[in-house]
Protein backbone atom coordinates (compact mmCIF):
# COMPACT_ATOMS: atom_id res chain seq x y z
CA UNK A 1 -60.66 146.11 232.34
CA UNK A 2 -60.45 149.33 233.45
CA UNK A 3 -62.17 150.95 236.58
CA UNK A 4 -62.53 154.23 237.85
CA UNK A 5 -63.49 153.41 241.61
CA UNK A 6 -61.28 149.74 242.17
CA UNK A 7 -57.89 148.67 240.89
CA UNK A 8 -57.51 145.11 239.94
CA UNK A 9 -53.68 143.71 240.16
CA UNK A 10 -53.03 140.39 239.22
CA UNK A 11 -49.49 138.31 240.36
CA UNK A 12 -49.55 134.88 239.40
CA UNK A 13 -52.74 132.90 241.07
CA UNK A 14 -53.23 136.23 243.30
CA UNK A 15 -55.54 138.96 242.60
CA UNK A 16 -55.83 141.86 244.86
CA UNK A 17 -58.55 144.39 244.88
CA UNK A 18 -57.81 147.35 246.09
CA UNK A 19 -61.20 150.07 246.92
CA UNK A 20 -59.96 153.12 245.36
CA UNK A 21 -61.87 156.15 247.10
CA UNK A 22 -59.13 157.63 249.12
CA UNK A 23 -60.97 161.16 249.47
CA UNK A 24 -63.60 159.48 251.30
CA UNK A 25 -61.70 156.97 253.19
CA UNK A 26 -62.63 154.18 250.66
CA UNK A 27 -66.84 154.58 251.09
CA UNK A 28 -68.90 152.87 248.54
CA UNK A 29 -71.48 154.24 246.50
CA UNK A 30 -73.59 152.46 244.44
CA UNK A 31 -71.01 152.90 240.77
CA UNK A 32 -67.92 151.24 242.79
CA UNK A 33 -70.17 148.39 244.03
CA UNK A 34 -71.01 147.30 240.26
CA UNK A 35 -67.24 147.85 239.42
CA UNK A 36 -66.31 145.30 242.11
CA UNK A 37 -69.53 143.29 241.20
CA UNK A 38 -67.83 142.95 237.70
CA UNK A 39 -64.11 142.38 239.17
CA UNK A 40 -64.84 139.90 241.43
CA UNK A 41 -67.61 137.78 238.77
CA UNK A 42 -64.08 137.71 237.08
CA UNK A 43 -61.96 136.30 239.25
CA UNK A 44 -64.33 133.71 240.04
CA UNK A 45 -64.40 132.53 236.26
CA UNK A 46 -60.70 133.10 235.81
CA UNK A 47 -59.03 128.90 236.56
CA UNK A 48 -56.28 130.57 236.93
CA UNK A 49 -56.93 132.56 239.85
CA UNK A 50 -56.77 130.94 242.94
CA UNK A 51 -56.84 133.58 245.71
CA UNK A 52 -57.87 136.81 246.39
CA UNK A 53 -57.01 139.56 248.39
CA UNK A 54 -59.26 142.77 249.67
CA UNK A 55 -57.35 146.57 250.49
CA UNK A 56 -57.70 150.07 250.80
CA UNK A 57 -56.02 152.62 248.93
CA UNK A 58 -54.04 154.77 251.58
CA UNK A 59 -53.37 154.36 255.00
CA UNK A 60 -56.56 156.16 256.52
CA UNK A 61 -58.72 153.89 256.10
CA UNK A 62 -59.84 150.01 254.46
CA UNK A 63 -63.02 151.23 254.12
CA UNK A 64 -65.86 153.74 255.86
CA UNK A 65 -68.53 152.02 254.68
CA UNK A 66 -71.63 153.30 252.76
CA UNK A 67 -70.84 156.99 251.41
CA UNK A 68 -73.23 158.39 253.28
CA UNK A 69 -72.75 162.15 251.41
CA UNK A 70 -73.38 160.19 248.07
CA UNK A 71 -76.73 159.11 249.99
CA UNK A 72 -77.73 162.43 251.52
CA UNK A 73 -77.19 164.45 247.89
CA UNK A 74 -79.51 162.26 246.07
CA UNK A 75 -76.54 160.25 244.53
CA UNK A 76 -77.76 157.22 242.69
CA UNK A 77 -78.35 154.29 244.96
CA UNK A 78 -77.87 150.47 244.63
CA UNK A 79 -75.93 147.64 244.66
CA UNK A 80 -75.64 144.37 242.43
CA UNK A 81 -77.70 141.38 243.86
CA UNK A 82 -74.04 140.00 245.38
CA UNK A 83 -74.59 142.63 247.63
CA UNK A 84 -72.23 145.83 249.28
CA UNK A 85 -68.95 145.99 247.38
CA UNK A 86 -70.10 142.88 245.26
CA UNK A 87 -68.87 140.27 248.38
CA UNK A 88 -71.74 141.00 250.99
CA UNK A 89 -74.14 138.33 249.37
CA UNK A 90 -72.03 136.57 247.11
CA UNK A 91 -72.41 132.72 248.50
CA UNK A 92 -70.81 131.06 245.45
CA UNK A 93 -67.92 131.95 245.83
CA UNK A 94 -65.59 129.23 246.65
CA UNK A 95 -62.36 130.78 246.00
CA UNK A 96 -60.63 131.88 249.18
CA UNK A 97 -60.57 135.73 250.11
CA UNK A 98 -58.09 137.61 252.30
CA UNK A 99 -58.71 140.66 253.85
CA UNK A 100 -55.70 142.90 253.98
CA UNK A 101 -57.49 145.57 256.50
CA UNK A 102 -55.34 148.80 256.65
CA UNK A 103 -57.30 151.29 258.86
CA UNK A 104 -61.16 152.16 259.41
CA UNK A 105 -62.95 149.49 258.90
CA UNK A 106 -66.56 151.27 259.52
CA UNK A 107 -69.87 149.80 258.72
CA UNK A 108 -69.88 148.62 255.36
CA UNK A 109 -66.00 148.47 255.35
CA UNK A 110 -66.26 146.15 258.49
CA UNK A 111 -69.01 144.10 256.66
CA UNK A 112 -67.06 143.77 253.36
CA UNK A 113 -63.83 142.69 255.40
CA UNK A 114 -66.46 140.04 257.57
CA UNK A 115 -67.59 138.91 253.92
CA UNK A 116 -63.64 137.71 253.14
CA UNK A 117 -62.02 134.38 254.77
CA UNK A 118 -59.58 135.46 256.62
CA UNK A 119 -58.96 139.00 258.09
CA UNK A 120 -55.39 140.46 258.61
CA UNK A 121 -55.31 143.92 260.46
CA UNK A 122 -52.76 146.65 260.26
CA UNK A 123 -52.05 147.43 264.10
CA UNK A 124 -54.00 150.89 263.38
CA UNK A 125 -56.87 148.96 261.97
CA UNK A 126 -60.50 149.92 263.95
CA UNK A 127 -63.24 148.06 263.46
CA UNK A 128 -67.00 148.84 264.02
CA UNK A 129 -70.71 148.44 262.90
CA UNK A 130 -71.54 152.23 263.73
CA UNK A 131 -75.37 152.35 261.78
CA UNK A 132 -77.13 153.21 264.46
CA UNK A 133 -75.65 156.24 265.01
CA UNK A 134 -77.03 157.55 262.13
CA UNK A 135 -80.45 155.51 262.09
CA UNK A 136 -79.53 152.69 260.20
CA UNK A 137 -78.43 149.00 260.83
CA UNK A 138 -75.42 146.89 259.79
CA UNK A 139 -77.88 144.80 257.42
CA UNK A 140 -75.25 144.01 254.67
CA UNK A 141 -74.27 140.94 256.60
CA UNK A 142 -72.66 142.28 259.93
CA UNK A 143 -75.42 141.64 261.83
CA UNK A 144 -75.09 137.62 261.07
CA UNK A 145 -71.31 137.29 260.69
CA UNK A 146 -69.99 138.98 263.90
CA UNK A 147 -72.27 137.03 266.13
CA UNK A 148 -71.51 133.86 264.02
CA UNK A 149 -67.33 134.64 264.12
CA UNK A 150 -67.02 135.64 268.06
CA UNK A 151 -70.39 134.48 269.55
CA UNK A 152 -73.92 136.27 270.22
CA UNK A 153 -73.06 137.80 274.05
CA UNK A 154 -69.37 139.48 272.10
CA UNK A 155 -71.11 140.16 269.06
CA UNK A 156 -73.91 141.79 270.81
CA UNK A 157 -71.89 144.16 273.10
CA UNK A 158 -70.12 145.50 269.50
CA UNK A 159 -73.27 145.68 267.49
CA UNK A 160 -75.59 147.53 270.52
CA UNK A 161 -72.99 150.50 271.55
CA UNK A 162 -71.46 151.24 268.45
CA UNK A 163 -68.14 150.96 270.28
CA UNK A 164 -64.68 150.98 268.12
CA UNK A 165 -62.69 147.77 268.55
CA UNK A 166 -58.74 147.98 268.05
CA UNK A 167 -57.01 145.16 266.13
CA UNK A 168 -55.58 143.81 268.90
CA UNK A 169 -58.73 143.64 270.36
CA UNK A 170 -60.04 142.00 267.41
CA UNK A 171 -57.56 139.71 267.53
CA UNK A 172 -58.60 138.78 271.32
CA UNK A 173 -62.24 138.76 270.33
CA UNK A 174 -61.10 136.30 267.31
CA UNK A 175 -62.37 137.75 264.10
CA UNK A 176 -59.35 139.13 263.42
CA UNK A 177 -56.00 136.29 262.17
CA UNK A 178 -53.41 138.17 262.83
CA UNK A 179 -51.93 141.87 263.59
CA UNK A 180 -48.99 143.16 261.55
CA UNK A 181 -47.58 146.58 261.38
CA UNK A 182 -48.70 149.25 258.60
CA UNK A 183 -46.02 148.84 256.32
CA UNK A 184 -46.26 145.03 256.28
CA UNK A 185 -49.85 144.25 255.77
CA UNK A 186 -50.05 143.46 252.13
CA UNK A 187 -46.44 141.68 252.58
CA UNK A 188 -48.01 139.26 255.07
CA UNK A 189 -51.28 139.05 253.00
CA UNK A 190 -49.20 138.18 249.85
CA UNK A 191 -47.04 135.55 252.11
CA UNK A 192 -50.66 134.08 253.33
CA UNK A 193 -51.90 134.01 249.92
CA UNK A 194 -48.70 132.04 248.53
CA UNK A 195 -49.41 129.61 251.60
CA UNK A 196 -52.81 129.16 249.94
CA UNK A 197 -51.44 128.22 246.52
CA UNK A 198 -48.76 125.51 247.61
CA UNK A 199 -51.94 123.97 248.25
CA UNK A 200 -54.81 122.02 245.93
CA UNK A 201 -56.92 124.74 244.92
CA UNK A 202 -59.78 122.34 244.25
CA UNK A 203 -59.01 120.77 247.70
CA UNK A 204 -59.19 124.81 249.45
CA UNK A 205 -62.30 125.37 247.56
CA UNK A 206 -63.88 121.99 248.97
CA UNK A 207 -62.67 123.15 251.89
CA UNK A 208 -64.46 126.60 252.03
CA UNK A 209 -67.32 125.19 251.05
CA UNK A 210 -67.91 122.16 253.09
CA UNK A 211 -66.88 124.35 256.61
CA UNK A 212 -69.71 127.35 255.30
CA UNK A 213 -72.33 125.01 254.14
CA UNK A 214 -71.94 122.73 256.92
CA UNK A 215 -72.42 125.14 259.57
CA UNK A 216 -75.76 125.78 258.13
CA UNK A 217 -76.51 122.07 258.27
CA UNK A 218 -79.09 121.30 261.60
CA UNK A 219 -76.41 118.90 262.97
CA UNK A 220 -72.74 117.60 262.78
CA UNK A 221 -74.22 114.14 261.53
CA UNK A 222 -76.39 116.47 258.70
CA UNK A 223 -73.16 118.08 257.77
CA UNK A 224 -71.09 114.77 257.05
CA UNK A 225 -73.65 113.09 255.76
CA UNK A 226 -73.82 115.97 253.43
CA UNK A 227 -70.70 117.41 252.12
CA UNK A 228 -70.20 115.02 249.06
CA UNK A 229 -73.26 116.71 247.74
CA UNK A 230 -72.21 120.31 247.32
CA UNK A 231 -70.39 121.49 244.23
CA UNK A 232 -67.01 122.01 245.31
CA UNK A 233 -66.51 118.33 246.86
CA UNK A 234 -67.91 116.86 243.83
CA UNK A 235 -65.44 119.02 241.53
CA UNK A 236 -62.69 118.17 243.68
CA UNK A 237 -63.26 114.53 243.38
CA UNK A 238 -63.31 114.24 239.13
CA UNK A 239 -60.49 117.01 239.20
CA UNK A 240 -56.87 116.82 237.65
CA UNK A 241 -55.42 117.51 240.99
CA UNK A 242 -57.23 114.59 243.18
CA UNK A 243 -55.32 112.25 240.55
CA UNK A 244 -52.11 115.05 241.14
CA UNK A 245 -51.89 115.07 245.23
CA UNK A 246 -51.43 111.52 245.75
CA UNK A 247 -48.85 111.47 242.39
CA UNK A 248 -46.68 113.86 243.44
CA UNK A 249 -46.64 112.61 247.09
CA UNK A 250 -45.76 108.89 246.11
CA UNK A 251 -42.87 110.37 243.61
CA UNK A 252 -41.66 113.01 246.22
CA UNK A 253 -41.81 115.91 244.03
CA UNK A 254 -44.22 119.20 244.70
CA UNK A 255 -47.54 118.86 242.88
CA UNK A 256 -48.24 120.56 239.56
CA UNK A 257 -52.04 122.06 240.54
CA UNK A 258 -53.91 123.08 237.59
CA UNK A 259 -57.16 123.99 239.82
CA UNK A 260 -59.33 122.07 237.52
């Protein structure tokens, strides 16, 4: 399908979306939010897409958040119920999601990039929840992932000054995986998502799943007592590739995953 304000590219098990508002350094109004509402649905139906990666278009900026022009002209607000950029509130989603972050990463941008697995930073990337600079709050999600990715007393000192945080930085503070220069960020985000795939995807999507679910479990005894009973650990254990894993290791060959 065909978007106006998102491309979709597809290669092999990897999909990347890539926000596609480079005029206004990638900010969201309410039209791209259904687009990637509609992309990502997709991707989570496709079996034959096993990983996905989050971009920019450019190299100003991953994303500036909420288009705050759009807001103050009487644009049409409104997002799908899986929240900012269609990621913010999606819980579902099992599939892992890379975050290939290749500038500002403001607001919204930094709450859509908090929303994906694992974050990888160009070394110009800059990261901040700046709302309250302009009366509002970081209330697509920042506001409980930061504190729940580098602790309260970090979290805190980001969230109540506004302040700009390098990648390295990020990096330090631990919310960011790893730092790589401009012109190799998607190449290292392709390279991470390929790791991904030599592995079950029914076992990664357990995996997801059991780590996010169990952290919301009152106790480490809640969470293992638990984990058989969510979706993804069930699926993995009736799958093709539970029977595949242990195959292909006892005949020494590389497993044939079918994610189903």
């Amino acid at each position: 399908m065909a978007y106006d304000f998102i491309k979709v590219d597809r290669d092999g098990p990897v999909t990347t979306f890539t926000l596609n508002r480079p005029d206004v350094m990638n900010a969201l109004h309410s039209p791209a939010h259904f687009e990637m509402d509609d992309a990502v649905n997709a991707f989570a139906a496709d079996p034959d897409q096993w990983v996905g990666i989050v971009t920019g278009a450019g190299e100003r900026a991953f994303s500036a958040g909420n288009d705050l022009k759009h807001q103050a002209t009487g644009g049409k607000m409104g997002s799908p119920p899986s929240g900012f950029a269609g990621l913010t509130s999606r819980f579902d989603l099992t599939k892992p999601l890379i975050a290939a972050v290749n500038g500002v990463a403001m607001g919204g941008g930094f709450e859509i990039a908090l929303a994906c697995d694992i974050i990888l930073a160009s070394d110009t990337a800059v990261f901040a929840l700046p709302e309250p600079r302009v009366g509002l709050a970081a209330l697509a999600g920042g506001l409980h992932r930061l504190p729940r990715a580098i602790g309260t007393k970090q979290a805190m000192g980001m969230i109540l000054t506004a302040r700009r945080v390098s990648a390295a930085e990020g990096k330090d503070l631990g919310f960011v995986h790893e730092v790589t220069a401009p012109q190799d960020l998607l190449r290292e985000a392709h390279k991470l998502a390929k790791q991904i795939c030599e592995l079950g995807p029914m076992s990664i999507r357990a995996s997801k799943q059991a780590v996010y679910q169990g952290l919301d479990e009152p106790s480490l005894e809640a969470a293992l007592k638990g984990q058989n009973r969510y979706p993804a650990v069930a699926a993995l254990y009736t799958s093709e590739d539970f029977k595949e894993g242990p195959l292909a290791f006892s005949q020494k060959r590389a497993p044939n995953w079918q994610g189903r």
